[in-house]
C-alpha atoms as a PDB file:
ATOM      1  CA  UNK A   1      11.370   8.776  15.672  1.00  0.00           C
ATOM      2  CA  UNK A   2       8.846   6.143  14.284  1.00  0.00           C
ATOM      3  CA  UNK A   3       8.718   2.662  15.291  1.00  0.00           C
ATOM      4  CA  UNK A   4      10.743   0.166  13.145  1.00  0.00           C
ATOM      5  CA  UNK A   5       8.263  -1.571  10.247  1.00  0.00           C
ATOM      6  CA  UNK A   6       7.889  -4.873   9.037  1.00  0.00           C
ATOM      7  CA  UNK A   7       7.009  -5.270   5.113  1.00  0.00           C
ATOM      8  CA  UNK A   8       5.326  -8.090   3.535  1.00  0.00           C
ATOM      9  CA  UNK A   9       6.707  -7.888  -0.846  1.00  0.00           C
ATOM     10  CA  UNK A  10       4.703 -10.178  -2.764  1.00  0.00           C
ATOM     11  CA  UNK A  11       5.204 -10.951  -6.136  1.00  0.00           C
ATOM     12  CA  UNK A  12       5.769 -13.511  -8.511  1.00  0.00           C
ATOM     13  CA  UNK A  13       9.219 -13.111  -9.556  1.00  0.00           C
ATOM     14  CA  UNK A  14      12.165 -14.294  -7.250  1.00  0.00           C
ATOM     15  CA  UNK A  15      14.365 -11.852  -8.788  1.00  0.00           C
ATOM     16  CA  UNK A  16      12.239  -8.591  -7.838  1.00  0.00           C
ATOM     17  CA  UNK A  17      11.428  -9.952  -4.322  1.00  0.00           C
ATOM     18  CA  UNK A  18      15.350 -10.209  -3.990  1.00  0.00           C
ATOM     19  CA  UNK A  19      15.924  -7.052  -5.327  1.00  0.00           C
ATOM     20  CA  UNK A  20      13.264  -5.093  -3.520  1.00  0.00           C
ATOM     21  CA  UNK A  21      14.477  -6.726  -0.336  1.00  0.00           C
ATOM     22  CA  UNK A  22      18.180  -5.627  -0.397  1.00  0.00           C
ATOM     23  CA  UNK A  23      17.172  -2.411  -0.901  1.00  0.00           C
ATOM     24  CA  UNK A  24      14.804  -2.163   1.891  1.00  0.00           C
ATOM     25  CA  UNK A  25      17.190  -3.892   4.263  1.00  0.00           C
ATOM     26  CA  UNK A  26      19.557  -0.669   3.411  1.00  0.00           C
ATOM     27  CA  UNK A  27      16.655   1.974   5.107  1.00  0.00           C
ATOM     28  CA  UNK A  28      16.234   3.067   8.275  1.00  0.00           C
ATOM     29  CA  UNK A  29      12.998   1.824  10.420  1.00  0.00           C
ATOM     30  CA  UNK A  30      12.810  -1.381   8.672  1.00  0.00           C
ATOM     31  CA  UNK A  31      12.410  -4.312  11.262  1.00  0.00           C
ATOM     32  CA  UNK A  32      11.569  -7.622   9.244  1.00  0.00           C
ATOM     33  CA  UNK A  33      10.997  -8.110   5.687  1.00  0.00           C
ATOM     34  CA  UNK A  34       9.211 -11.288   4.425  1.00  0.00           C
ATOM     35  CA  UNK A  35       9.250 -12.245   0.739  1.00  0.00           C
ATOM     36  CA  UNK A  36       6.232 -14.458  -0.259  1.00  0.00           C
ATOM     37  CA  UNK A  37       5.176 -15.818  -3.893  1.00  0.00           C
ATOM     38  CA  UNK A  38       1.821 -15.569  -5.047  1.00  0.00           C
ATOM     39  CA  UNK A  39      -0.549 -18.725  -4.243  1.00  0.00           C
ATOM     40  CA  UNK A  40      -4.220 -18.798  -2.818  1.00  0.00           C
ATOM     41  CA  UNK A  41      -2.786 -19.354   0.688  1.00  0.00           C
ATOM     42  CA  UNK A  42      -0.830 -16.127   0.743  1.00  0.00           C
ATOM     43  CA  UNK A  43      -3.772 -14.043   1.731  1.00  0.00           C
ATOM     44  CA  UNK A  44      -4.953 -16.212   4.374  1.00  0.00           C
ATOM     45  CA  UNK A  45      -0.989 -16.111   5.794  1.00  0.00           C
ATOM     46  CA  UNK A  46      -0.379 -12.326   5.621  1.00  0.00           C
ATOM     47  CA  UNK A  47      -2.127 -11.384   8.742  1.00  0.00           C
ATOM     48  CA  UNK A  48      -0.160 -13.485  10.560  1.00  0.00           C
ATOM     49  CA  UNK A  49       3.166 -11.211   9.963  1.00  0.00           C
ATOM     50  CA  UNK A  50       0.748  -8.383  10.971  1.00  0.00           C
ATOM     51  CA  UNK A  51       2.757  -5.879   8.554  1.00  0.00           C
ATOM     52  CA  UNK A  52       3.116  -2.089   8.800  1.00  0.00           C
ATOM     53  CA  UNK A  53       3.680  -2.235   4.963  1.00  0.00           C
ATOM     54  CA  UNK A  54       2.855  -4.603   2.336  1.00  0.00           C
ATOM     55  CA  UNK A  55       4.036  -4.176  -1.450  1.00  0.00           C
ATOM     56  CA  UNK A  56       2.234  -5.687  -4.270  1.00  0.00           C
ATOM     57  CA  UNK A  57       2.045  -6.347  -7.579  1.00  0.00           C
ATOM     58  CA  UNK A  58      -1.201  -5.198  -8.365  1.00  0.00           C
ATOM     59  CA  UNK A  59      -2.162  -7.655 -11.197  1.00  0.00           C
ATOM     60  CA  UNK A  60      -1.897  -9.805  -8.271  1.00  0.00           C
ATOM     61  CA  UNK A  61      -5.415  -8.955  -7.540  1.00  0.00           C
ATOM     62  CA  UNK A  62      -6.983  -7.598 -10.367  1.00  0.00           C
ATOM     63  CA  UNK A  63      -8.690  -4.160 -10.518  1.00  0.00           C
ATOM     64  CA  UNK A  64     -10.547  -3.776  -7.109  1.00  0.00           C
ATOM     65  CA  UNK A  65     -11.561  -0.892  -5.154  1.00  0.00           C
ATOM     66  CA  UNK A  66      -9.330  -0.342  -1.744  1.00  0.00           C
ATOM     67  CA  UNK A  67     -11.704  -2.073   0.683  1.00  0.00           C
ATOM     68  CA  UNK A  68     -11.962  -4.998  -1.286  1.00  0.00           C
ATOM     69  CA  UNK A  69      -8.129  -5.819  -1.478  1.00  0.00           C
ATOM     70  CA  UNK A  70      -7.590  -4.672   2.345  1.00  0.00           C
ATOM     71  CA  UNK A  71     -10.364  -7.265   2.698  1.00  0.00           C
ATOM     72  CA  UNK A  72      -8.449 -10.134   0.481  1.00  0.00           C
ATOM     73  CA  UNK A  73      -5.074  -9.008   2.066  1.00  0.00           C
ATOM     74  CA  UNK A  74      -6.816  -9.536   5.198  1.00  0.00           C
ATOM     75  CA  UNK A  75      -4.949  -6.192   6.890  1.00  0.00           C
ATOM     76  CA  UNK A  76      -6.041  -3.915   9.111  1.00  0.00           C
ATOM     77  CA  UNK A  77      -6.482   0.270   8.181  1.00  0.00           C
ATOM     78  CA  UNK A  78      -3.277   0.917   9.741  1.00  0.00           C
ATOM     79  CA  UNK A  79      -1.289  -1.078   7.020  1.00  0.00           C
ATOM     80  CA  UNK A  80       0.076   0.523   3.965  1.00  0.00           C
ATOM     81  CA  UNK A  81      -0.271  -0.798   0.696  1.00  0.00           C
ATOM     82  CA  UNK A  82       2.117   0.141  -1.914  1.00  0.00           C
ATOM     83  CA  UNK A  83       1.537  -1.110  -5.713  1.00  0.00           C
ATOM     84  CA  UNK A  84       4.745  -2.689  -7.286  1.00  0.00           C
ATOM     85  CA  UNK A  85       4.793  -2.480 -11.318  1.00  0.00           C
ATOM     86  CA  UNK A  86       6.995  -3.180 -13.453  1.00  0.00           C
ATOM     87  CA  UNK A  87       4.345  -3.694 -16.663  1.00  0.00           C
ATOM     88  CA  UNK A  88       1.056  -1.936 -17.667  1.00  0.00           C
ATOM     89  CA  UNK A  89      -1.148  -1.036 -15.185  1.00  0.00           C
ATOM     90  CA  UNK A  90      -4.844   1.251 -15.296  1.00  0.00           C
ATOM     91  CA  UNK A  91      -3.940   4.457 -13.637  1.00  0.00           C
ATOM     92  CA  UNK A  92      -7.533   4.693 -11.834  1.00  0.00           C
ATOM     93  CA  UNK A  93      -6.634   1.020 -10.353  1.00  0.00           C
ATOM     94  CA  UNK A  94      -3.146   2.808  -8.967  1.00  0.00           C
ATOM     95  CA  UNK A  95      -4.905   5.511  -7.236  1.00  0.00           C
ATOM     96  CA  UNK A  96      -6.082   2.706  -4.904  1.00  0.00           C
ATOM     97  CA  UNK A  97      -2.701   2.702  -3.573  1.00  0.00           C
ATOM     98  CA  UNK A  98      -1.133   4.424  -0.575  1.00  0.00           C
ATOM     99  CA  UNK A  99       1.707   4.574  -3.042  1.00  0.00           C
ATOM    100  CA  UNK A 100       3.721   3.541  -5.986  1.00  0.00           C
ATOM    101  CA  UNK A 101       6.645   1.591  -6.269  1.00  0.00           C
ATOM    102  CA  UNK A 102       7.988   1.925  -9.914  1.00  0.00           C
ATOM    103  CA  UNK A 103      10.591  -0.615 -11.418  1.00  0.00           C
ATOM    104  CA  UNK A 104      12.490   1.610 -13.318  1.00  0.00           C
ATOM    105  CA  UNK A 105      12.577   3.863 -10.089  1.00  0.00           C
ATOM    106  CA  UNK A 106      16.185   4.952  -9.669  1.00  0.00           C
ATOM    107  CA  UNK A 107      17.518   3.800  -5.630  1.00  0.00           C
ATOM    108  CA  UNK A 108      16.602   7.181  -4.252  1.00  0.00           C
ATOM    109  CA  UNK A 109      12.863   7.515  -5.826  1.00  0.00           C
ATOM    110  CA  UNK A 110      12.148   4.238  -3.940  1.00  0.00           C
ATOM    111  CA  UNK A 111      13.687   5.692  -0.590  1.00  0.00           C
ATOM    112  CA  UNK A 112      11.808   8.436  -0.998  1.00  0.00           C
ATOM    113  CA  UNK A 113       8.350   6.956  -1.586  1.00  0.00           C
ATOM    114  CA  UNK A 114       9.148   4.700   1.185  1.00  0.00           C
ATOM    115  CA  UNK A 115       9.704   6.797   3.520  1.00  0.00           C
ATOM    116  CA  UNK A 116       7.146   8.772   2.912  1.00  0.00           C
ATOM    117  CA  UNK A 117       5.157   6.173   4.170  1.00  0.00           C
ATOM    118  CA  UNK A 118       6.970   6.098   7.733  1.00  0.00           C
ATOM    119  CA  UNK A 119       4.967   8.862   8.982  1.00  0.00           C
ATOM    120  CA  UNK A 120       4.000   8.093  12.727  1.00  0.00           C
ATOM    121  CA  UNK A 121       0.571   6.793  12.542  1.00  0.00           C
ATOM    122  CA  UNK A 122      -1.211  10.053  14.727  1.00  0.00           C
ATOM    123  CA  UNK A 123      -0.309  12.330  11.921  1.00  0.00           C
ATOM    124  CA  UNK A 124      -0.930   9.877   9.190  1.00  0.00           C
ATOM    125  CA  UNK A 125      -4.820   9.583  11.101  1.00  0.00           C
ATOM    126  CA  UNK A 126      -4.980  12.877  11.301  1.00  0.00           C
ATOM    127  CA  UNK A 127      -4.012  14.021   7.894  1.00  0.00           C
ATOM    128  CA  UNK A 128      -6.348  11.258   6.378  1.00  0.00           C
ATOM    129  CA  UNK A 129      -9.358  12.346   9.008  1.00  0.00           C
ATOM    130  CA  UNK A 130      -9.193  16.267   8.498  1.00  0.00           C
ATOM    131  CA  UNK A 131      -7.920  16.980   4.618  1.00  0.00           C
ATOM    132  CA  UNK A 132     -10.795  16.754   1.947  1.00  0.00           C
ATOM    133  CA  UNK A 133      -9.764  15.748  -1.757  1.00  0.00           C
ATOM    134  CA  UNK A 134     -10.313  17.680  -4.457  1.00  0.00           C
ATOM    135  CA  UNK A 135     -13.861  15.992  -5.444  1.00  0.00           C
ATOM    136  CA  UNK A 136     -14.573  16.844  -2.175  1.00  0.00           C
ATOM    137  CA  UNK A 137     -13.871  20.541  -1.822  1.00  0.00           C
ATOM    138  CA  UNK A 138     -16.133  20.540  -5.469  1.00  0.00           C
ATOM    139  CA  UNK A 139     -18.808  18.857  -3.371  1.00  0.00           C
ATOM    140  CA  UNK A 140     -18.753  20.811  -1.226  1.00  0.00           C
ATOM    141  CA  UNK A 141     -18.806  23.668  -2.695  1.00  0.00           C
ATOM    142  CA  UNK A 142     -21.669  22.968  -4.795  1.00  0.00           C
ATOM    143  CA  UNK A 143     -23.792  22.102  -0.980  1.00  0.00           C
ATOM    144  CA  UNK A 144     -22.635  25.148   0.136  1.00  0.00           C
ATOM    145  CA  UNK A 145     -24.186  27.124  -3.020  1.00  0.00           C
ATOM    146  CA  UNK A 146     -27.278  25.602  -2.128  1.00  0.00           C
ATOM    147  CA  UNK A 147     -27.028  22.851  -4.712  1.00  0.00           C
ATOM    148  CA  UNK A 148     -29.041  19.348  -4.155  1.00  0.00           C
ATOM    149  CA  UNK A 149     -27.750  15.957  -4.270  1.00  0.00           C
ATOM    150  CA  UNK A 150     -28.837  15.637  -8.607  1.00  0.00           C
ATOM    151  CA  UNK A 151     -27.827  18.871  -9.429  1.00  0.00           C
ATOM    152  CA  UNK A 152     -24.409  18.053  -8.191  1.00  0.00           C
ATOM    153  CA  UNK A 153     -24.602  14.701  -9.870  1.00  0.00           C
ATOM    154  CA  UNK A 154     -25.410  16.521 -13.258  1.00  0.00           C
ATOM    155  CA  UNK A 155     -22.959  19.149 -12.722  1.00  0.00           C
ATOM    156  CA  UNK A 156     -20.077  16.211 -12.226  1.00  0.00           C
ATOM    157  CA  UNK A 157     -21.379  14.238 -14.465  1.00  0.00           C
ATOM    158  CA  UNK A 158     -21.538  11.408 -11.622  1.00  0.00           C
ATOM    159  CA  UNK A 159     -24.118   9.789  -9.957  1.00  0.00           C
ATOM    160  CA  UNK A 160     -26.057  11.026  -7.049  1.00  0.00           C
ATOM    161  CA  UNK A 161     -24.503   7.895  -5.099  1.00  0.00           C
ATOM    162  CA  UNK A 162     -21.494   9.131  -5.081  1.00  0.00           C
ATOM    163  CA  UNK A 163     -22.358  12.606  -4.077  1.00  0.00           C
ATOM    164  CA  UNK A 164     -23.937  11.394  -1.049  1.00  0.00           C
ATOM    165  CA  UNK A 165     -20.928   9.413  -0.163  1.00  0.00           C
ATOM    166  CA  UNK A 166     -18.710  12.570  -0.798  1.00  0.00           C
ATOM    167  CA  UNK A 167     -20.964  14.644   1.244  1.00  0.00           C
ATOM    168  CA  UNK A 168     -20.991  11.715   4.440  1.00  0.00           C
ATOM    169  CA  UNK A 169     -16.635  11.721   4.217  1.00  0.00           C
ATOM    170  CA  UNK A 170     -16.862  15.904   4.396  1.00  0.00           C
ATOM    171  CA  UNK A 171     -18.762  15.538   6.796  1.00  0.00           C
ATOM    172  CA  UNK A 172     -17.245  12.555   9.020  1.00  0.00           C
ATOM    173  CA  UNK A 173     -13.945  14.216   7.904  1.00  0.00           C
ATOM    174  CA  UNK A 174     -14.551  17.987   9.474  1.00  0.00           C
ATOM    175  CA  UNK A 175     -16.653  17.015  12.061  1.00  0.00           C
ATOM    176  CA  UNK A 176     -19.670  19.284  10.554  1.00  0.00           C
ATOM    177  CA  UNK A 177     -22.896  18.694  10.129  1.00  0.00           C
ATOM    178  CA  UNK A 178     -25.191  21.597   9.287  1.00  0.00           C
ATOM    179  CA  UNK A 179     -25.505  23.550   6.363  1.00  0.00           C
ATOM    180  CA  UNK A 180     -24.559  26.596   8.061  1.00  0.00           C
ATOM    181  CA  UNK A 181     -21.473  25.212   9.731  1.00  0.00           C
ATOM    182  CA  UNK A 182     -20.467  23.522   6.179  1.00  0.00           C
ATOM    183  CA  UNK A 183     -20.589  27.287   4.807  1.00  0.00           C
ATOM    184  CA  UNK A 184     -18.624  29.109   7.489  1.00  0.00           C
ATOM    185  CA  UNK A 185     -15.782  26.323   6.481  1.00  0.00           C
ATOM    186  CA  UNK A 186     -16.266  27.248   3.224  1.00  0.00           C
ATOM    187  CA  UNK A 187     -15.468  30.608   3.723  1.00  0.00           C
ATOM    188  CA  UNK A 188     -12.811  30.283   5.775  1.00  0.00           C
ATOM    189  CA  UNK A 189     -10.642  28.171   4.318  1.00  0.00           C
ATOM    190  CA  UNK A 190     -11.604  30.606   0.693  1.00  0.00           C
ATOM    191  CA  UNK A 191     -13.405  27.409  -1.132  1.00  0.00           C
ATOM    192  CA  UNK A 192     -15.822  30.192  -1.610  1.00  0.00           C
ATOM    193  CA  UNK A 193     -16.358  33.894  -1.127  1.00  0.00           C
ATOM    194  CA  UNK A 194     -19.204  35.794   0.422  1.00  0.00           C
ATOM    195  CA  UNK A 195     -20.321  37.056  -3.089  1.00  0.00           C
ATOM    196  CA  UNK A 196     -20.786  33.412  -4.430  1.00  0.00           C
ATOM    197  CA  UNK A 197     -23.561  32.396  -2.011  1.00  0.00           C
ATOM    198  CA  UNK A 198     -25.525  36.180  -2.481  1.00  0.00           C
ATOM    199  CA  UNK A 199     -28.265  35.138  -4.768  1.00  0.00           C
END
């Protein structure tokens, strides 16, 4: 099956590291765990354990986007990152998360989303490379209607920025680059009917 993991837990509190790390020594696939504390080396150490998975409290770092905390981490693409909370934390900042690590989570909900995350990493690559959020699919959608860049802005009610970097993940994600082709997608895969794009 998949290759055993090592997991990096940070957090401030002795007691959850503990915690966290007697259950993970219970699951299958788990090679090494290391425990550190919070301090302004830790980010500079953590590429040294090169981790699989690394769980965090995220008012660790603050409320950054997903690049920027792979970049403080200092981890490469292929390394999870599951939040660890246990106090108030912005939904929108969670979603930045490969996952969520609750601690009121009963024993099995923490299995689980672990895991989850033990995928082997061709079919985590190729999940990530081929399937198009929701945002997306409305993105797309809108191109295929023959809708430009501010009209689906306007229609979203987000900026044209942001459409443009929708429309270059659809298409670096399917591998499509004309009009035409994003259409016969669109069709296909019933984002849209025939009688939506007659004018």
């Amino acid at each position: 099956m998949s290759e055993k993991k090592t997991v990096v837990v940070i957090d401030k509190s002795f007691i959850v590291r503990k915690g966290l790390a007697v259950l993970l020594n219970q699951l299958p696939n788990i090679k090494k765990i290391v425990e550190l504390e919070e301090d302004a080396l830790i980010y500079n150490r953590l590429s040294a354990y090169n981790p699989d998975i690394v769980i965090i409290n995220p008012l660790l770092i603050g409320a950054l986007h997903r690049k920027t905390v792979r970049e403080i981490l200092a981890v490469s693409k292929k390394t999870q990152i599951l939040a660890l909370v246990y106090s108030y934390v912005d939904e929108q900042q969670l979603n930045q998360y490969d996952a969520i690590i609750r601690i009121d989570d009963t024993k099995e909900r923490m299995e689980e989303n672990i895991k989850k995350l033990q995928k082997t990493e061709s079919e985590d690559t190729e999940d990530e490379s081929r399937e198009l959020s929701d945002r997306e699919k409305e993105i797309l959608i809108g191109v295929v209607k023959g809708m430009i860049n501010k009209e689906i802005a306007d229609y979203h009610n987000i900026s044209i920025n942001t459409v443009i970097t929708h429309r270059r993940n659809i298409a670096r994600k399917l591998d499509i680059h004309s009009p035409a082709g994003l259409t016969v997608y669109a069709i296909l895969n019933k984002l849209v009917s025939i009688e939506d794009l007659k004018m």
